[in-house]
C-alpha atoms as a PDB file:
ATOM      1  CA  UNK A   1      72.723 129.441  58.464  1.00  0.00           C
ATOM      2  CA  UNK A   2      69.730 127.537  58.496  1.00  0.00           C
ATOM      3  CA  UNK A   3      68.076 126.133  61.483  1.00  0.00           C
ATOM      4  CA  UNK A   4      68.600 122.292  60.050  1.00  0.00           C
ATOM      5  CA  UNK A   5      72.601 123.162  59.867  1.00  0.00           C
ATOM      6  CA  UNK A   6      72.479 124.795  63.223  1.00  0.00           C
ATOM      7  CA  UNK A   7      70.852 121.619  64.630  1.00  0.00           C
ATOM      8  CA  UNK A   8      73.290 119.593  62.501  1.00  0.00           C
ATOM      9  CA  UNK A   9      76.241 121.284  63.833  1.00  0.00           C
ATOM     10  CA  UNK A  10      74.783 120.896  67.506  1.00  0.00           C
ATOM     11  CA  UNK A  11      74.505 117.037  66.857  1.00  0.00           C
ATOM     12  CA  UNK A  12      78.403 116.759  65.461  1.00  0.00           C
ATOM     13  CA  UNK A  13      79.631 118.762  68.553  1.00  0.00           C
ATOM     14  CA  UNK A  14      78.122 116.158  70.610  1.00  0.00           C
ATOM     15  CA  UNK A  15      78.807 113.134  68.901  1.00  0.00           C
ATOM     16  CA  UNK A  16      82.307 114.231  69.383  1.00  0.00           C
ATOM     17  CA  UNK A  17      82.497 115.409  72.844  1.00  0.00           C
ATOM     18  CA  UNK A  18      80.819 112.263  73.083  1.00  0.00           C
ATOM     19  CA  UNK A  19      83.759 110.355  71.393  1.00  0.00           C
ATOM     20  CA  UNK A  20      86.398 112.013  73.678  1.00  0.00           C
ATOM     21  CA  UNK A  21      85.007 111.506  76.735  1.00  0.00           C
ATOM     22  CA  UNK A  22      84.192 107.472  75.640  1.00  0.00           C
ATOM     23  CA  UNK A  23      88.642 107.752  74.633  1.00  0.00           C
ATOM     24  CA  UNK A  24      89.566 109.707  78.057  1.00  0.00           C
ATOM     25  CA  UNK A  25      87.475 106.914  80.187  1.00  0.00           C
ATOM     26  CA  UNK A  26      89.040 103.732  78.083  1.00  0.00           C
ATOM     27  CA  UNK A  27      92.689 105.572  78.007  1.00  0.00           C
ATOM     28  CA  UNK A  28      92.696 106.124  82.039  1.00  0.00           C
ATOM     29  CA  UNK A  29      91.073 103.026  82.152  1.00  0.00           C
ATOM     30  CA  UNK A  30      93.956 100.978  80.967  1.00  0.00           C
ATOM     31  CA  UNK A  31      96.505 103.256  83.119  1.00  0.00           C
ATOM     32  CA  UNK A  32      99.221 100.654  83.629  1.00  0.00           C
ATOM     33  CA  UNK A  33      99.139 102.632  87.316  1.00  0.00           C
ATOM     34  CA  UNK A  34      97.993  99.577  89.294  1.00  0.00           C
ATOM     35  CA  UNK A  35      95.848  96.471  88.740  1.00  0.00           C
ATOM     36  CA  UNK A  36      95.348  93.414  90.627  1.00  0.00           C
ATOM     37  CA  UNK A  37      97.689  90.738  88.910  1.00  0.00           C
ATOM     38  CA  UNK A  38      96.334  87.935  91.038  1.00  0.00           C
ATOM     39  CA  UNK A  39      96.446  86.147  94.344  1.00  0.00           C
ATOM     40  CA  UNK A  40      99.265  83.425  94.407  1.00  0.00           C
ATOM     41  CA  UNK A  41      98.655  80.512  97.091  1.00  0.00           C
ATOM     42  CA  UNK A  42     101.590  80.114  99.280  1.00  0.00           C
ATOM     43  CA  UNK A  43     102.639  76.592 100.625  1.00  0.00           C
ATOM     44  CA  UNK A  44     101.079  77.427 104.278  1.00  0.00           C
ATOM     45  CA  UNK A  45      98.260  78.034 101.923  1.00  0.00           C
ATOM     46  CA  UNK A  46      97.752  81.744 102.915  1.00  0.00           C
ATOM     47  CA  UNK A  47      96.823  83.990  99.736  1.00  0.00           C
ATOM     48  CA  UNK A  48      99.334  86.280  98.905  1.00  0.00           C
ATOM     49  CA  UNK A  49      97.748  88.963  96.952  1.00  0.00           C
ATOM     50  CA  UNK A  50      99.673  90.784  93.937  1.00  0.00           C
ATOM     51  CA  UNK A  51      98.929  94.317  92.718  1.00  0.00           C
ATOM     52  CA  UNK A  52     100.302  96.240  89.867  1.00  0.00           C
ATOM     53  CA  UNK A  53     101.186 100.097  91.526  1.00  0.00           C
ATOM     54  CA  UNK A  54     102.596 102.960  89.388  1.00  0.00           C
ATOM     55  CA  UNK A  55     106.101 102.953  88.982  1.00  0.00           C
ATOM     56  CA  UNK A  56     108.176 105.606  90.904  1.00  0.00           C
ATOM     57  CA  UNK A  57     112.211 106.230  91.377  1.00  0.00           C
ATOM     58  CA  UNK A  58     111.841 106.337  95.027  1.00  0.00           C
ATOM     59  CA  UNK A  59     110.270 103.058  95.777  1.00  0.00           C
ATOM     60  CA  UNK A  60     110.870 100.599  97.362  1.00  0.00           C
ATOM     61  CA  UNK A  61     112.523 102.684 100.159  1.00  0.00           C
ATOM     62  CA  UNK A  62     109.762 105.330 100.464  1.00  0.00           C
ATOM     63  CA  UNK A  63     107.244 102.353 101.119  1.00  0.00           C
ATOM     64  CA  UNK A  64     109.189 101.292 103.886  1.00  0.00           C
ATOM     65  CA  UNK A  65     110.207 104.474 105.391  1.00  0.00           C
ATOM     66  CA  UNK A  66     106.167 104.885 105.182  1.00  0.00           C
ATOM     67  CA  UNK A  67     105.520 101.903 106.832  1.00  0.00           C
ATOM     68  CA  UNK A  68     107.833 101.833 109.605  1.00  0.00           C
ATOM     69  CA  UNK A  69     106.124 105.500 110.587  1.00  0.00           C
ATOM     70  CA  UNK A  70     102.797 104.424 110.359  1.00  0.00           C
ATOM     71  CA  UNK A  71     102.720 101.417 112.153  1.00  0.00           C
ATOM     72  CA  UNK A  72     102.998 102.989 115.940  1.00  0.00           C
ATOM     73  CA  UNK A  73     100.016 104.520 114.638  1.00  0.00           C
ATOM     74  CA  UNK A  74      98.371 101.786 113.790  1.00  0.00           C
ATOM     75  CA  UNK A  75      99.155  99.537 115.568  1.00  0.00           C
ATOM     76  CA  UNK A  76     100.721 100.987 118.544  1.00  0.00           C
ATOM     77  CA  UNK A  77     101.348  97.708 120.336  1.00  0.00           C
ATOM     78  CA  UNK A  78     102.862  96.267 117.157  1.00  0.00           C
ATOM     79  CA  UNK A  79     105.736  94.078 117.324  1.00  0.00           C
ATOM     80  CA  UNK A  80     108.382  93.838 114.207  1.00  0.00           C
ATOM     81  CA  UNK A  81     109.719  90.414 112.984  1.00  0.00           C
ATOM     82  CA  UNK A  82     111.522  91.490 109.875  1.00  0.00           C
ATOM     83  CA  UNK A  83     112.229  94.106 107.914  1.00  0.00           C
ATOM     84  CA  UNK A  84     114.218  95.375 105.053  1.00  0.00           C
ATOM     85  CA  UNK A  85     114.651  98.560 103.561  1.00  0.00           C
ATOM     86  CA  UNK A  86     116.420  97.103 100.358  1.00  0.00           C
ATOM     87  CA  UNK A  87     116.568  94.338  99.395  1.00  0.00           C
ATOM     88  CA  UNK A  88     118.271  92.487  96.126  1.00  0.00           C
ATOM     89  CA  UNK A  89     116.620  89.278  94.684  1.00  0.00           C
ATOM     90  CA  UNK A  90     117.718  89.115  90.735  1.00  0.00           C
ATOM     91  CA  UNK A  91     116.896  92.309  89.027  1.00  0.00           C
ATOM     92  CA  UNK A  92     113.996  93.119  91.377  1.00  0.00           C
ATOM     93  CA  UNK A  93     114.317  95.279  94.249  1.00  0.00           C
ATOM     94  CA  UNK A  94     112.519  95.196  97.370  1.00  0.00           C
ATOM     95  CA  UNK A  95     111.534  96.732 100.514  1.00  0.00           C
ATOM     96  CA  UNK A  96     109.489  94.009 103.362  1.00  0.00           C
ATOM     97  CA  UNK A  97     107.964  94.897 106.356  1.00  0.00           C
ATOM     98  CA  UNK A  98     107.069  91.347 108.548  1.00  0.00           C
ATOM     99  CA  UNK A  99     105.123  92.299 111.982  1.00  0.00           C
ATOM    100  CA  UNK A 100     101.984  91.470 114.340  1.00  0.00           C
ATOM    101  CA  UNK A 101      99.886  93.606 115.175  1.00  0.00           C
ATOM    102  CA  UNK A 102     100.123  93.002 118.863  1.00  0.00           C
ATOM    103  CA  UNK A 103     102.882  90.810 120.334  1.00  0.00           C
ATOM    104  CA  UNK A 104     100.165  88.208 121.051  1.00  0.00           C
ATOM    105  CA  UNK A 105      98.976  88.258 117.907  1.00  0.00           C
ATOM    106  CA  UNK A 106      98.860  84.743 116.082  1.00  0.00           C
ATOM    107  CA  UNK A 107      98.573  86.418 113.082  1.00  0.00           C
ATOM    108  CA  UNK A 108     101.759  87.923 110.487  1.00  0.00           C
ATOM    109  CA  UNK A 109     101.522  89.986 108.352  1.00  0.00           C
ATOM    110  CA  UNK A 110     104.092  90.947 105.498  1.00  0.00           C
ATOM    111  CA  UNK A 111     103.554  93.679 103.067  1.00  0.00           C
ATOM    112  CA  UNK A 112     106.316  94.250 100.246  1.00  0.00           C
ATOM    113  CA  UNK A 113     106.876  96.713  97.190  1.00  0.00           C
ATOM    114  CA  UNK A 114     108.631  95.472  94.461  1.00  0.00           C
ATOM    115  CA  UNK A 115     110.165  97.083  91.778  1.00  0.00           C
ATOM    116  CA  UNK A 116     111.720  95.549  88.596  1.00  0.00           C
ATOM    117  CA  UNK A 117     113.029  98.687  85.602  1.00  0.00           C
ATOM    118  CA  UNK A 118     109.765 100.348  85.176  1.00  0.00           C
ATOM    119  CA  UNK A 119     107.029  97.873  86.917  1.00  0.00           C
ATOM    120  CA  UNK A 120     106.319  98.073  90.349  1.00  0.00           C
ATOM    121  CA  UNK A 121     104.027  95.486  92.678  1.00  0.00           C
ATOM    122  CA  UNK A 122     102.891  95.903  96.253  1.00  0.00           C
ATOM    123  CA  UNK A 123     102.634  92.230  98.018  1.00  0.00           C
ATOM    124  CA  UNK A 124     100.639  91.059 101.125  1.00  0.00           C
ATOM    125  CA  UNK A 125      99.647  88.124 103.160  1.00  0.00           C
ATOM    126  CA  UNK A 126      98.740  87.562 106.811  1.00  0.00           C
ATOM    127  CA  UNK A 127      98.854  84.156 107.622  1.00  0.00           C
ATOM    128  CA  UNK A 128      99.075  82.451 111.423  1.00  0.00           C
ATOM    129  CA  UNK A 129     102.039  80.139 110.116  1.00  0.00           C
ATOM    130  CA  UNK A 130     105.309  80.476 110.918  1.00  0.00           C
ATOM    131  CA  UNK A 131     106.800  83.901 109.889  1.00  0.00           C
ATOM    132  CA  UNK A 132     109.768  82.320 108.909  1.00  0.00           C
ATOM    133  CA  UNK A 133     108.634  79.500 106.434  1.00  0.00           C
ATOM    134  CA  UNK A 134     106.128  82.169 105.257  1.00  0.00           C
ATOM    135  CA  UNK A 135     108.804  85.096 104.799  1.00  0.00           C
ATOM    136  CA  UNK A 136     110.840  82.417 102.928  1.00  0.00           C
ATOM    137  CA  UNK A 137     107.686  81.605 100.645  1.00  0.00           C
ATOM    138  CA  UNK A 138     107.202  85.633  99.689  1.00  0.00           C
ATOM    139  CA  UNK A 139     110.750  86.078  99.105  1.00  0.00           C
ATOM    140  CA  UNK A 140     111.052  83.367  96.359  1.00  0.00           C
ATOM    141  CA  UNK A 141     107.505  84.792  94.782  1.00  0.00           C
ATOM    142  CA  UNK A 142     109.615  88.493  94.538  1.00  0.00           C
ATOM    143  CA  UNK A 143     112.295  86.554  92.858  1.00  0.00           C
ATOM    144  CA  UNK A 144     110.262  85.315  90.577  1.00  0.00           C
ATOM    145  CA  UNK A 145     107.623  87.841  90.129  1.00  0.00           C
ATOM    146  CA  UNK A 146     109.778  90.180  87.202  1.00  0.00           C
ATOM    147  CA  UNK A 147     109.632  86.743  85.113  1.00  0.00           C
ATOM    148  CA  UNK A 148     105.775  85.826  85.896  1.00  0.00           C
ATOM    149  CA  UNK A 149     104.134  86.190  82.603  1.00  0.00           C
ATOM    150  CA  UNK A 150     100.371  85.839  84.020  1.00  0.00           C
ATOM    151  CA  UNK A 151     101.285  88.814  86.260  1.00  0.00           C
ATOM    152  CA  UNK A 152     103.008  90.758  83.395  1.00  0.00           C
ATOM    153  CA  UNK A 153      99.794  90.072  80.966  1.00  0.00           C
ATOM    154  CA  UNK A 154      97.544  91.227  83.596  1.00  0.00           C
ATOM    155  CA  UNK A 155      99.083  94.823  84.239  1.00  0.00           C
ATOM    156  CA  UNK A 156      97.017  95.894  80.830  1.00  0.00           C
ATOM    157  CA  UNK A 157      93.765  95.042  82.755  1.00  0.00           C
ATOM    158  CA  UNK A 158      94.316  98.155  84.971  1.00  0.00           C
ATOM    159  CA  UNK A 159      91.324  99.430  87.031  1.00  0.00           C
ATOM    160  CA  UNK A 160      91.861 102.271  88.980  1.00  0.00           C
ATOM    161  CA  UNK A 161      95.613 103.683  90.122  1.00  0.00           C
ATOM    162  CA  UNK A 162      96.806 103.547  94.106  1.00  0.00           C
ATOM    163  CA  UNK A 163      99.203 105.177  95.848  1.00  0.00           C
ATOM    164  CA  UNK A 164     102.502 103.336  96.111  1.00  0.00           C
ATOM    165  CA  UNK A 165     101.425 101.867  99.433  1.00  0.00           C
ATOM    166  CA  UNK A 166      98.279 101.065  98.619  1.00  0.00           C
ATOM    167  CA  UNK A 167      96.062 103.837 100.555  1.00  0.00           C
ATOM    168  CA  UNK A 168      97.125 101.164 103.900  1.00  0.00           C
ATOM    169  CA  UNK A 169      99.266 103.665 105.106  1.00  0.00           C
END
């Protein structure tokens, strides 16, 4: 083998190591693990901010069993409004935790995971509103949420995969 071949041969190797590595990163890339599907602007006007999460049998419940034993942590002065292990809106499932972090708090927050088939969404909003009008609010976005096309498009613009709860807890 001549040296021109050898350097040839070097070049090809590369170019497709090259090629691989350029699939792996786009392939991961598009993981439909978890991607942020948007903000949606409640009537209180808080932001309640949608993200795609990866799909597991054990959610919603293991997002709330999560969150109910990290929050003395925490927060360990935190005071629960609402909360709901499972919960039924259409086809999607749900779990909803609704608390402050202190019980003079002005502030609510609500974090959900949603799960509709194969898709899954983790939901939050803090808002100083009333918890009830804005618990109201995120339970009609669930219910609609399995039929929101802009959120469905947007799960193939997947960054980077979280854990079902979102690292938060």
């Amino acid at each position: 083998m001549t040296k021109n071949n050898k350097w040839s041969d070097a070049q090809s190797n590369r170019k497709t190591v090259i090629l691989l590595a350029l699939f792996l990163v786009f392939s991961i890339g598009s993981h439909p693990g978890a991607a942020h599907a948007g903000e949606i602007t409640l009537e209180n006007g808080a932001k309640l901010k949608v993200v795609h999460i990866q799909y597991s049998r054990v959610l919603p419940h293991s997002f709330y069993d999560q969150a109910l034993a990290s929050l003395p942590h925490l927060f360990p002065e935190h005071l629960i409004l609402a909360a709901r292990r499972s919960g039924k809106l259409g086809d999607a499932v749900y779990a909803l935790v609704c608390y402050r972090e202190t019980p003079t708090s002005q502030n609510v927050t609500i974090q959900a995971v949603v799960s509709h088939g194969v898709r899954a969404w983790r939901l939050e909003t803090t808002s100083a509103d009333s918890y009830s009008d804005m618990l109201i609010q995120v339970l009609e976005q669930i219910a609609k949420l399995p039929s929101n096309g802009a959120a469905q498009r947007s799960r193939r613009k997947s960054s980077s995969p979280l854990s079902p709860s979102g690292g938060r807890y």
